[in-house]
PDB file of N, CA and C in Angstrom:
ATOM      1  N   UNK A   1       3.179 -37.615  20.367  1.00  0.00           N
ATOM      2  CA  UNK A   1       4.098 -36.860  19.545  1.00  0.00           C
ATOM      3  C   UNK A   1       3.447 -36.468  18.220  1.00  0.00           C
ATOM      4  N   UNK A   2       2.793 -37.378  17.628  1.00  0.00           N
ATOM      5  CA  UNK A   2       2.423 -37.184  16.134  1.00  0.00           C
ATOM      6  C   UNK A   2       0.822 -36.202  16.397  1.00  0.00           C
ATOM      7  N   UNK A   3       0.343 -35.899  17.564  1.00  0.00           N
ATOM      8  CA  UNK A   3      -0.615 -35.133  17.550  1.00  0.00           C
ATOM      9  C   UNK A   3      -0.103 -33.935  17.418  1.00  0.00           C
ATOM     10  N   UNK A   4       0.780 -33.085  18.023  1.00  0.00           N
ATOM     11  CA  UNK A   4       1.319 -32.098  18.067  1.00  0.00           C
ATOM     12  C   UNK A   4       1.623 -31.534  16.224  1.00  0.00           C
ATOM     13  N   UNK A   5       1.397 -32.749  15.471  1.00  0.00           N
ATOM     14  CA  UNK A   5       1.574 -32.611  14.004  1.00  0.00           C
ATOM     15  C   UNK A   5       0.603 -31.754  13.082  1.00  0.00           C
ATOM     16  N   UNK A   6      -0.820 -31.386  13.320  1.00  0.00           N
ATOM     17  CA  UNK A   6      -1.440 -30.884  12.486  1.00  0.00           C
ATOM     18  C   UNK A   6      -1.032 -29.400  13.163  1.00  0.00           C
ATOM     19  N   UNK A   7      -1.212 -29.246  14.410  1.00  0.00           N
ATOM     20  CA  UNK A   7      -0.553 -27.851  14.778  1.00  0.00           C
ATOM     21  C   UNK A   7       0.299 -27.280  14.266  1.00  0.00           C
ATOM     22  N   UNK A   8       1.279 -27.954  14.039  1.00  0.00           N
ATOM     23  CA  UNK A   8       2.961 -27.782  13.597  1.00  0.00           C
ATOM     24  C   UNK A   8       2.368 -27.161  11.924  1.00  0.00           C
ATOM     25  N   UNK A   9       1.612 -27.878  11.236  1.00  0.00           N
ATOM     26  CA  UNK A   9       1.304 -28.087  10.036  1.00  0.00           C
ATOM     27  C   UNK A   9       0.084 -26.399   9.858  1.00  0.00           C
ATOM     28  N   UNK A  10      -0.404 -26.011  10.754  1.00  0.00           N
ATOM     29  CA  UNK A  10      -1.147 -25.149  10.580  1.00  0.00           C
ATOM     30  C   UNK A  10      -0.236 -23.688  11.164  1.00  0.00           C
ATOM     31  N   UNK A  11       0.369 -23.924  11.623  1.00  0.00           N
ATOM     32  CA  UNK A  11       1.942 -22.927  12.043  1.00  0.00           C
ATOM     33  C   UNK A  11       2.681 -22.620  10.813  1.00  0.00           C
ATOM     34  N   UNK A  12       2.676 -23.424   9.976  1.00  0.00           N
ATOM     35  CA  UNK A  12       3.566 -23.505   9.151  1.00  0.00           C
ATOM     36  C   UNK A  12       3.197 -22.618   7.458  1.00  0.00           C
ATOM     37  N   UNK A  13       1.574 -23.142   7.604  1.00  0.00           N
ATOM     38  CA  UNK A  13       0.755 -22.319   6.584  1.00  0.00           C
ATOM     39  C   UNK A  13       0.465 -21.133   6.850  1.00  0.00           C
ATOM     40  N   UNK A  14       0.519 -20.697   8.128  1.00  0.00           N
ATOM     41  CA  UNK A  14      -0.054 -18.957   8.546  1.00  0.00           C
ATOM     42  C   UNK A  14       1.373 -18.305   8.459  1.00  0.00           C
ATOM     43  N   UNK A  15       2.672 -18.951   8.784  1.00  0.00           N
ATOM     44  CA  UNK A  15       3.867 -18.182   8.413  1.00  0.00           C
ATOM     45  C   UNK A  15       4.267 -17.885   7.040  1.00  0.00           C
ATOM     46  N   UNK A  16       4.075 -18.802   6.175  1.00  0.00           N
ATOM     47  CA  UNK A  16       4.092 -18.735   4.800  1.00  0.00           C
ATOM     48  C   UNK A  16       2.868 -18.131   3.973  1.00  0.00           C
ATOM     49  N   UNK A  17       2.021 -17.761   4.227  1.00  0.00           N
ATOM     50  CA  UNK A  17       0.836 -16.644   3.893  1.00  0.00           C
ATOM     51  C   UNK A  17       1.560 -15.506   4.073  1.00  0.00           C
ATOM     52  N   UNK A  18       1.950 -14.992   5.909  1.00  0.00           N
ATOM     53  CA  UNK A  18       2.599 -14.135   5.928  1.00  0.00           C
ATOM     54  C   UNK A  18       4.002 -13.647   5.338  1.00  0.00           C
ATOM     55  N   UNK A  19       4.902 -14.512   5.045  1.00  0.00           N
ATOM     56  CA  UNK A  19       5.978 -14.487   4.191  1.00  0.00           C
ATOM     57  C   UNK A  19       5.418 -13.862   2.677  1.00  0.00           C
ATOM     58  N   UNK A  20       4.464 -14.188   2.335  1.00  0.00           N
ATOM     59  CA  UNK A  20       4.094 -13.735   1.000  1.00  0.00           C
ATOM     60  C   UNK A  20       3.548 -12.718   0.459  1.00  0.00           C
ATOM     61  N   UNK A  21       2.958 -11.996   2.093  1.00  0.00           N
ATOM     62  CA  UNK A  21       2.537 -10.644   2.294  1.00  0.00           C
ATOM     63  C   UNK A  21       3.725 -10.055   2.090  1.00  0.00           C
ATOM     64  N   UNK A  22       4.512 -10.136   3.059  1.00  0.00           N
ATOM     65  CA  UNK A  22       6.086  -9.247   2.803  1.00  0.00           C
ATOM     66  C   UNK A  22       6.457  -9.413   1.431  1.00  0.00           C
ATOM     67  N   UNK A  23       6.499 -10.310   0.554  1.00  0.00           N
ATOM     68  CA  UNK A  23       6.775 -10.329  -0.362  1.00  0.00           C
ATOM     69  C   UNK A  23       6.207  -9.512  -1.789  1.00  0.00           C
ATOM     70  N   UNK A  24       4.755  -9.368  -1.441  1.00  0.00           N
ATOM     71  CA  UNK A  24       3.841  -8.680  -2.111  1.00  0.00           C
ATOM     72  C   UNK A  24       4.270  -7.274  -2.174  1.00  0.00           C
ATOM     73  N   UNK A  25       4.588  -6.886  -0.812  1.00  0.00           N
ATOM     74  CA  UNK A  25       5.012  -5.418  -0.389  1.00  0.00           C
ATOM     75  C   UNK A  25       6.552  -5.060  -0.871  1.00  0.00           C
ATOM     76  N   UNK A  26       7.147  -5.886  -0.808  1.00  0.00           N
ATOM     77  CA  UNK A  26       8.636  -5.777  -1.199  1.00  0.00           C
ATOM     78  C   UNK A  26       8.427  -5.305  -2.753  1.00  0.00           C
ATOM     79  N   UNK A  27       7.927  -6.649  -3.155  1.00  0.00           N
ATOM     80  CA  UNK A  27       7.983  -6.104  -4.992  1.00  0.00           C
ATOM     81  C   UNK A  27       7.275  -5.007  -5.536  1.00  0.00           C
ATOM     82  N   UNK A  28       6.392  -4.626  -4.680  1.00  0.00           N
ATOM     83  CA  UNK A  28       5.245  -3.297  -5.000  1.00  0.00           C
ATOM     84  C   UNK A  28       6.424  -1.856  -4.457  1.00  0.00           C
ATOM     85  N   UNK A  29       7.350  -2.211  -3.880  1.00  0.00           N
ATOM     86  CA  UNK A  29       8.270  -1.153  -3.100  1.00  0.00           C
ATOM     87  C   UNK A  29       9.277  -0.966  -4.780  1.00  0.00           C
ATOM     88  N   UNK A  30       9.429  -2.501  -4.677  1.00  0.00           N
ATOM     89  CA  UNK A  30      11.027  -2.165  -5.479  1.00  0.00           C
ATOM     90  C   UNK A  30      10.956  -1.481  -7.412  1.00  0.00           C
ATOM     91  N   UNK A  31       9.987  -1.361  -7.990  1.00  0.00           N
ATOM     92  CA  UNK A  31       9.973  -1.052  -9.062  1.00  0.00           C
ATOM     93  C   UNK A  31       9.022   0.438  -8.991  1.00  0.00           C
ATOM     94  N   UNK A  32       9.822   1.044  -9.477  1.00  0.00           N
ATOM     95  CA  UNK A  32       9.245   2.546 -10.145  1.00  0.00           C
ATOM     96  C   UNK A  32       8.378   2.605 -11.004  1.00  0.00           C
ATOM     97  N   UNK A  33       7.486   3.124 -11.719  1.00  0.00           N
ATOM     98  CA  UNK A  33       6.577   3.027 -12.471  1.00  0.00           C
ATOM     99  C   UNK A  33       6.874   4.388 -12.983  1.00  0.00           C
ATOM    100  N   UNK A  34       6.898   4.658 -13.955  1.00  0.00           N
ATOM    101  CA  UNK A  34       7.594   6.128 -14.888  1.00  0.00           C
ATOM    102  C   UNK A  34       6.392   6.867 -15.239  1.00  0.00           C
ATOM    103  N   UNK A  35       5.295   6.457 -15.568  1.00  0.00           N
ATOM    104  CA  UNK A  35       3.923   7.639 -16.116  1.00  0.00           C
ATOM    105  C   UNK A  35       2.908   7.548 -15.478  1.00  0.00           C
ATOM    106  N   UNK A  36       1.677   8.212 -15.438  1.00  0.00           N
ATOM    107  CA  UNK A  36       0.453   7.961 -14.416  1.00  0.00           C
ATOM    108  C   UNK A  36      -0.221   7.006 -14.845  1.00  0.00           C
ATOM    109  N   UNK A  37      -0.337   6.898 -16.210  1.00  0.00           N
ATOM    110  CA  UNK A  37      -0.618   4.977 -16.686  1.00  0.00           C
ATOM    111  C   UNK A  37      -0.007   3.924 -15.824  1.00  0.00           C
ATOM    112  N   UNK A  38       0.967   4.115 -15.952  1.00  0.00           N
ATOM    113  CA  UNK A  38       1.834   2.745 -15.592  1.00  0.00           C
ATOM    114  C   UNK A  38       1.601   2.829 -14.235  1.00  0.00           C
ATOM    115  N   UNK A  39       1.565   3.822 -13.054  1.00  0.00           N
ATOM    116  CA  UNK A  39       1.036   3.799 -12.114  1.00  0.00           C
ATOM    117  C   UNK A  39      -0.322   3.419 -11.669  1.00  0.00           C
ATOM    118  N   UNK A  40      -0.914   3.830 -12.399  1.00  0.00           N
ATOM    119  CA  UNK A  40      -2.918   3.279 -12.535  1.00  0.00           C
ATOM    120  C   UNK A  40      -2.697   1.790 -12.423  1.00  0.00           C
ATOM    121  N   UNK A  41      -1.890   1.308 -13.324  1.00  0.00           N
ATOM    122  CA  UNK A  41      -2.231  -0.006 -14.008  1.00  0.00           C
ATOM    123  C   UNK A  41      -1.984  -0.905 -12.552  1.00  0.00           C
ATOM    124  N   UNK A  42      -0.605  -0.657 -11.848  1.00  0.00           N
ATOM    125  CA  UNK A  42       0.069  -0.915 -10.543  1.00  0.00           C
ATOM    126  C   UNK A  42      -1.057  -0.936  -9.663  1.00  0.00           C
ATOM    127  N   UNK A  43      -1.641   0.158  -9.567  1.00  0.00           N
ATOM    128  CA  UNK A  43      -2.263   0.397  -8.796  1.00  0.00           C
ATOM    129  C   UNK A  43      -3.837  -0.658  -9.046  1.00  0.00           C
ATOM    130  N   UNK A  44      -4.235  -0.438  -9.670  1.00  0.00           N
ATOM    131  CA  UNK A  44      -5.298  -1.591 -10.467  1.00  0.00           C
ATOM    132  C   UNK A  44      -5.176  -3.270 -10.105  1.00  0.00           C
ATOM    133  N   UNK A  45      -4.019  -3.352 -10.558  1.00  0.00           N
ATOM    134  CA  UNK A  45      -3.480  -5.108 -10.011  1.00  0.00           C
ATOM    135  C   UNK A  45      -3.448  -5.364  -8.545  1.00  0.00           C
ATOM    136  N   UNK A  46      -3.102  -4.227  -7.897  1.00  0.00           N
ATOM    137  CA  UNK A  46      -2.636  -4.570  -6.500  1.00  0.00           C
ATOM    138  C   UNK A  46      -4.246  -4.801  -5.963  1.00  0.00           C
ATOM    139  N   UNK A  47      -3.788  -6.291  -5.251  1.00  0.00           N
ATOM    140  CA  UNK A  47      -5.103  -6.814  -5.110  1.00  0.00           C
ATOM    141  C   UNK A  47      -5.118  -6.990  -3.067  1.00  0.00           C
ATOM    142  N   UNK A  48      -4.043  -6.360  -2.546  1.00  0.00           N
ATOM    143  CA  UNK A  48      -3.799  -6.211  -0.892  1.00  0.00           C
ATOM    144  C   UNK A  48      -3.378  -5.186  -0.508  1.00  0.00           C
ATOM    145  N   UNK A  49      -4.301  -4.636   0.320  1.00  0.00           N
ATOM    146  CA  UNK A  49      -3.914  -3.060   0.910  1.00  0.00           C
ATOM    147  C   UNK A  49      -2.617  -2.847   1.279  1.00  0.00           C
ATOM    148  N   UNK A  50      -1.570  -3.901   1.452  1.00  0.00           N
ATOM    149  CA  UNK A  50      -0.753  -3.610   2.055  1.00  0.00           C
ATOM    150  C   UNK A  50       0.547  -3.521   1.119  1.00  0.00           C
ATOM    151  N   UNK A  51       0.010  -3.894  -0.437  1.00  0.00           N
ATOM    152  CA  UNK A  51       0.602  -3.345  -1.613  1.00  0.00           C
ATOM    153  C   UNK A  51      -0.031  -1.970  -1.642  1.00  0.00           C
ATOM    154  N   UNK A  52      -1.269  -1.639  -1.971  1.00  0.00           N
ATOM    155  CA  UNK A  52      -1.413  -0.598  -2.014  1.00  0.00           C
ATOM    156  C   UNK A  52      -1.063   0.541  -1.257  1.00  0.00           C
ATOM    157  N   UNK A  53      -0.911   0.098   0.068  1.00  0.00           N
ATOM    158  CA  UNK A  53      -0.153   1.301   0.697  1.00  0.00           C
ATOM    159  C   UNK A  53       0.978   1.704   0.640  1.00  0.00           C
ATOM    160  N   UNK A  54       2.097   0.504   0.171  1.00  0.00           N
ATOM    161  CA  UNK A  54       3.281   0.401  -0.481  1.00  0.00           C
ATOM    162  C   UNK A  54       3.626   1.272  -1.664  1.00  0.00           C
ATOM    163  N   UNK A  55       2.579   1.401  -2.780  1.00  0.00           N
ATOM    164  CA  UNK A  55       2.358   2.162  -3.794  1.00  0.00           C
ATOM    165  C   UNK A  55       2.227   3.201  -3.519  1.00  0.00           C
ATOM    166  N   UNK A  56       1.421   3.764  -2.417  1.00  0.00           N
ATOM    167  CA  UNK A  56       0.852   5.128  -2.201  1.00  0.00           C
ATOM    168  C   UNK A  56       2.115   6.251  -1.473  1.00  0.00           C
ATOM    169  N   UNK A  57       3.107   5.309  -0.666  1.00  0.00           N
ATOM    170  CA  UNK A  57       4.115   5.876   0.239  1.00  0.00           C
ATOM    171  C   UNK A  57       5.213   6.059  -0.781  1.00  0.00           C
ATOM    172  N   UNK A  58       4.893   5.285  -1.639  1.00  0.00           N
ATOM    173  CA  UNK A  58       6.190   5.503  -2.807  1.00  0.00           C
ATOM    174  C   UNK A  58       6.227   6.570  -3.527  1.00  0.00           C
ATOM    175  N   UNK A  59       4.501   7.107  -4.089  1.00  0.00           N
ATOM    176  CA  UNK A  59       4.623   8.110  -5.578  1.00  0.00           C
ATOM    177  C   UNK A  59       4.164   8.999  -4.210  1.00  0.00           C
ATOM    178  N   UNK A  60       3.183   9.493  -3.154  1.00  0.00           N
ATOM    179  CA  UNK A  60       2.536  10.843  -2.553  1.00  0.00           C
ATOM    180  C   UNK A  60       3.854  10.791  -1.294  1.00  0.00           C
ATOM    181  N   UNK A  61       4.344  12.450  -1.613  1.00  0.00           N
ATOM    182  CA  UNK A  61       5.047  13.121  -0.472  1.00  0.00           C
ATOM    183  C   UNK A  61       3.753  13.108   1.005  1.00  0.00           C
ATOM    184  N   UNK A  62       2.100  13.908   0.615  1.00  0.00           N
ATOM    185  CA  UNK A  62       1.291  13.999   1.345  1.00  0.00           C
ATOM    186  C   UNK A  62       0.388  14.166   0.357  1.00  0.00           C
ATOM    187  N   UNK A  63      -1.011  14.109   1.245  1.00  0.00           N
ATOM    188  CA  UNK A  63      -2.539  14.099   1.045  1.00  0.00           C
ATOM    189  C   UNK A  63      -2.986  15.746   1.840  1.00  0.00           C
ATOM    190  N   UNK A  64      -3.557  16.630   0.977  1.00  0.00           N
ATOM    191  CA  UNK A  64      -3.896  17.486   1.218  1.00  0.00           C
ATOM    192  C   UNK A  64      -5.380  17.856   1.006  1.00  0.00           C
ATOM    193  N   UNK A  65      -6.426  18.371   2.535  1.00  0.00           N
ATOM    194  CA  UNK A  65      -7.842  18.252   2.316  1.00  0.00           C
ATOM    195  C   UNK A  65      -7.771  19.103   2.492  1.00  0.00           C
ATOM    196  N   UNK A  66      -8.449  20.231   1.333  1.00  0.00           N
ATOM    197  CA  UNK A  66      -8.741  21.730   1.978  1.00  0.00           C
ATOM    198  C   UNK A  66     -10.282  21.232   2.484  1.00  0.00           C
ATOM    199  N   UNK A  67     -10.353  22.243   3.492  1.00  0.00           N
ATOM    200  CA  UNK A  67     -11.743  22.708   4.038  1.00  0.00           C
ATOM    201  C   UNK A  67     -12.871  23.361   3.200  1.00  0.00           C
ATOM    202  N   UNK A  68     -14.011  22.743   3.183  1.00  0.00           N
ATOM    203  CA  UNK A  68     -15.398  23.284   1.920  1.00  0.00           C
ATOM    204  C   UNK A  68     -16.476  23.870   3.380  1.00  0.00           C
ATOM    205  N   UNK A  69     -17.594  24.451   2.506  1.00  0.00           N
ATOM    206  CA  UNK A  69     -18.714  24.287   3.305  1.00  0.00           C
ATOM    207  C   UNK A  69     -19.481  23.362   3.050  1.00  0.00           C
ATOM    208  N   UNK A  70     -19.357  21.707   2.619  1.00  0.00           N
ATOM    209  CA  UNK A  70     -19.862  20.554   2.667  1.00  0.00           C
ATOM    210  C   UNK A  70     -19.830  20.519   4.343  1.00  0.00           C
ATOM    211  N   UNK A  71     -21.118  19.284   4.752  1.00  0.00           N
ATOM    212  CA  UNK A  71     -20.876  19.019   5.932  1.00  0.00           C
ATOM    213  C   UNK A  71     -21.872  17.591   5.794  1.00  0.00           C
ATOM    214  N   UNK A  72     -21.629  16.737   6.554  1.00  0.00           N
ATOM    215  CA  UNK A  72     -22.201  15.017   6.567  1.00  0.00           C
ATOM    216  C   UNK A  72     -22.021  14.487   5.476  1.00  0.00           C
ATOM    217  N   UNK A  73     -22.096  13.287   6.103  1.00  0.00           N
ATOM    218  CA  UNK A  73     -21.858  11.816   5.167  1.00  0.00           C
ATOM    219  C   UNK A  73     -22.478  12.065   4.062  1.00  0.00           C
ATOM    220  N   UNK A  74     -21.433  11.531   2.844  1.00  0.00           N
ATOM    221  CA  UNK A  74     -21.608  11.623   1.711  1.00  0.00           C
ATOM    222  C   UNK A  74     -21.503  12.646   1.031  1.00  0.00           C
ATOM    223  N   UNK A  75     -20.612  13.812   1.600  1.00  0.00           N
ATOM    224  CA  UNK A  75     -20.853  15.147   1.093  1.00  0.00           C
ATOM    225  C   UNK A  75     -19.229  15.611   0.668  1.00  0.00           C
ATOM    226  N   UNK A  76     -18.195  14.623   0.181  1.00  0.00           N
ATOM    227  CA  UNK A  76     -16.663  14.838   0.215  1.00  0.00           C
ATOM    228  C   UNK A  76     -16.844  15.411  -1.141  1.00  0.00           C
ATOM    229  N   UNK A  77     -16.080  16.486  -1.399  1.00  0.00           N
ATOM    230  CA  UNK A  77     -15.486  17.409  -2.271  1.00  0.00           C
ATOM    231  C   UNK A  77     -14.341  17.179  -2.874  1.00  0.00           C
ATOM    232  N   UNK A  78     -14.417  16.129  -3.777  1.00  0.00           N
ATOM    233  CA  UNK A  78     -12.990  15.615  -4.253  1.00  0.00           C
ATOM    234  C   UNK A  78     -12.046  16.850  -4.803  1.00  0.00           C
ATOM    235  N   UNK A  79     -12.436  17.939  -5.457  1.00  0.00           N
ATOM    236  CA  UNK A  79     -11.781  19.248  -5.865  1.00  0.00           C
ATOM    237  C   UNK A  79     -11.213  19.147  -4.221  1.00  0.00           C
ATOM    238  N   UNK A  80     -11.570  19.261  -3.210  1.00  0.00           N
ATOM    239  CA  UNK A  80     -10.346  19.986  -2.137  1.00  0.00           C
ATOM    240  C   UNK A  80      -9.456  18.807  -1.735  1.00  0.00           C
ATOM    241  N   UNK A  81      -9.550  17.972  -2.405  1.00  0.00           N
ATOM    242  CA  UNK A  81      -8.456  16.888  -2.161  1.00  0.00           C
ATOM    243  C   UNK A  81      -6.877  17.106  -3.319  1.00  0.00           C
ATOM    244  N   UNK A  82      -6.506  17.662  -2.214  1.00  0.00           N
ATOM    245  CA  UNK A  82      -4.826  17.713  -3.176  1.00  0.00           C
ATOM    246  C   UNK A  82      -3.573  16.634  -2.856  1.00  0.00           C
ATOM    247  N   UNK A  83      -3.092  15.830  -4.072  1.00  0.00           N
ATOM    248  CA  UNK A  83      -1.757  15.071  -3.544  1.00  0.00           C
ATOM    249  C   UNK A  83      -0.536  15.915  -3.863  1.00  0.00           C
ATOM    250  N   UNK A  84       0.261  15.837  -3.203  1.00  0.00           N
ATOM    251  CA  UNK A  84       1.471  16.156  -3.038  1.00  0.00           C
ATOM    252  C   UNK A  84       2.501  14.740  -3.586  1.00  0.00           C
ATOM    253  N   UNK A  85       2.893  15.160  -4.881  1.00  0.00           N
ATOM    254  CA  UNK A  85       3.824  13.983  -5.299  1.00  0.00           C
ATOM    255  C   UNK A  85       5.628  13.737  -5.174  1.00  0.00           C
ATOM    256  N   UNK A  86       5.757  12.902  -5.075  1.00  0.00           N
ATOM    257  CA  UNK A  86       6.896  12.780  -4.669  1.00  0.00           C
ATOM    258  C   UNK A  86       7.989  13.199  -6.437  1.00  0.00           C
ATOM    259  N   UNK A  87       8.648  14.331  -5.981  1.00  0.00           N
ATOM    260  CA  UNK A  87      10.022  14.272  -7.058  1.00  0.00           C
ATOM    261  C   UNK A  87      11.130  12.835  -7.676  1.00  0.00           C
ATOM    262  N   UNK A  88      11.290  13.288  -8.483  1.00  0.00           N
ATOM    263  CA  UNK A  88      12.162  12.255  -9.093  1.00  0.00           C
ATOM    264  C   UNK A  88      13.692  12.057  -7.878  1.00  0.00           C
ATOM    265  N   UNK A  89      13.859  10.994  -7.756  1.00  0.00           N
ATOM    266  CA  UNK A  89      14.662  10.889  -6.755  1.00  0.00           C
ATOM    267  C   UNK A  89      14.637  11.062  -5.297  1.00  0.00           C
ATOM    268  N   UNK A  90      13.210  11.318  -4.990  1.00  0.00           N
ATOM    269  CA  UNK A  90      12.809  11.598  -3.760  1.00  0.00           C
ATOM    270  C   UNK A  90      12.104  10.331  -3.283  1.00  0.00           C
ATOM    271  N   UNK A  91      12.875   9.468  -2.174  1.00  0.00           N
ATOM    272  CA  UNK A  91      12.148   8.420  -1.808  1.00  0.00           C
ATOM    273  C   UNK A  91      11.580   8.226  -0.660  1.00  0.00           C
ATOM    274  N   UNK A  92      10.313   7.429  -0.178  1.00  0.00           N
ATOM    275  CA  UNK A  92       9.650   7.556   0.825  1.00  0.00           C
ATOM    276  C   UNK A  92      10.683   6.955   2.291  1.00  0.00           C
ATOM    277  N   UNK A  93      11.028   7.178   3.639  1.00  0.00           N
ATOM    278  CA  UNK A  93      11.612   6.310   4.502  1.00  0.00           C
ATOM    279  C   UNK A  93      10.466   5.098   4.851  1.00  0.00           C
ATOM    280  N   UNK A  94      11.201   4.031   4.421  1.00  0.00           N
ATOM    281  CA  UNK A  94      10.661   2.945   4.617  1.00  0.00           C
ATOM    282  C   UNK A  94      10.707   1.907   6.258  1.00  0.00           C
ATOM    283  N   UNK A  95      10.570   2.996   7.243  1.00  0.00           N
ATOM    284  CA  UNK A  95      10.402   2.702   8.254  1.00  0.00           C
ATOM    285  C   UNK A  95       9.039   3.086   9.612  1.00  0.00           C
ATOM    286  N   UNK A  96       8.201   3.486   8.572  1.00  0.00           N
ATOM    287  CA  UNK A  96       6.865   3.477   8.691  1.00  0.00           C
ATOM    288  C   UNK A  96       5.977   2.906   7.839  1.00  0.00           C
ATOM    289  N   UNK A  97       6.297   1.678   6.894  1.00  0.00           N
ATOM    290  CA  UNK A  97       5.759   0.998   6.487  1.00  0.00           C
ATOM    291  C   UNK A  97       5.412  -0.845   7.487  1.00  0.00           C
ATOM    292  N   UNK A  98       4.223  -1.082   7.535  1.00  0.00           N
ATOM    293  CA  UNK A  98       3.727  -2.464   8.447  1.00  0.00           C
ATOM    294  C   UNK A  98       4.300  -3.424   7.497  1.00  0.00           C
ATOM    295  N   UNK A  99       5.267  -4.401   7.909  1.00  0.00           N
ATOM    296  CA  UNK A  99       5.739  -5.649   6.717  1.00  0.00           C
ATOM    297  C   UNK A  99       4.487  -6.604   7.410  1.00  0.00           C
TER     298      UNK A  99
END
């Protein structure tokens, strides 16, 4: 019986890691950030992609790449990279987000 115990005990630490992921993502969801500072800064702290993607679904409607005559690795044209930001009151559906 008492072997079945460190298992139980290592079950218990991988659910509560994961509990804290959701949690990471929740609080990165629930607060607005009002200027592109205060967004940077958000964005800066968030130390798990899965905040950061939280952040990203919140402020960009879409990601827009125009087409260059660059071609191979290492050759991205940040000028044809356009975001599309989300309006005031316009919120992302939060049912394509991974908890």
């Amino acid at each position: 019986m008492f072997s079945v115990l460190p298992q139980l005990e290592a079950t218990e630490r991988d659910l509560k890691a994961k509990l804290r992921k959701k949690a990471k993502v929740r609080m990165g969801r629930v607060s607005l950030a009002k200027t592109p500072e205060e967004v940077r800064r958000e964005w800066d702290e968030a130390d798990d992609n899965l905040v950061r993607r939280a952040i990203l679904s919140r402020y960009l409607k879409a990601v827009i790449i125009r087409k260059t005559g660059r071609r191979g690795p290492g050759d991205l044209d940040y000028a044809a990279i356009e975001p599309v930001w989300r309006e005031d009151g316009e919120y992302a559906p939060l049912d394509h987000l991974i908890y």
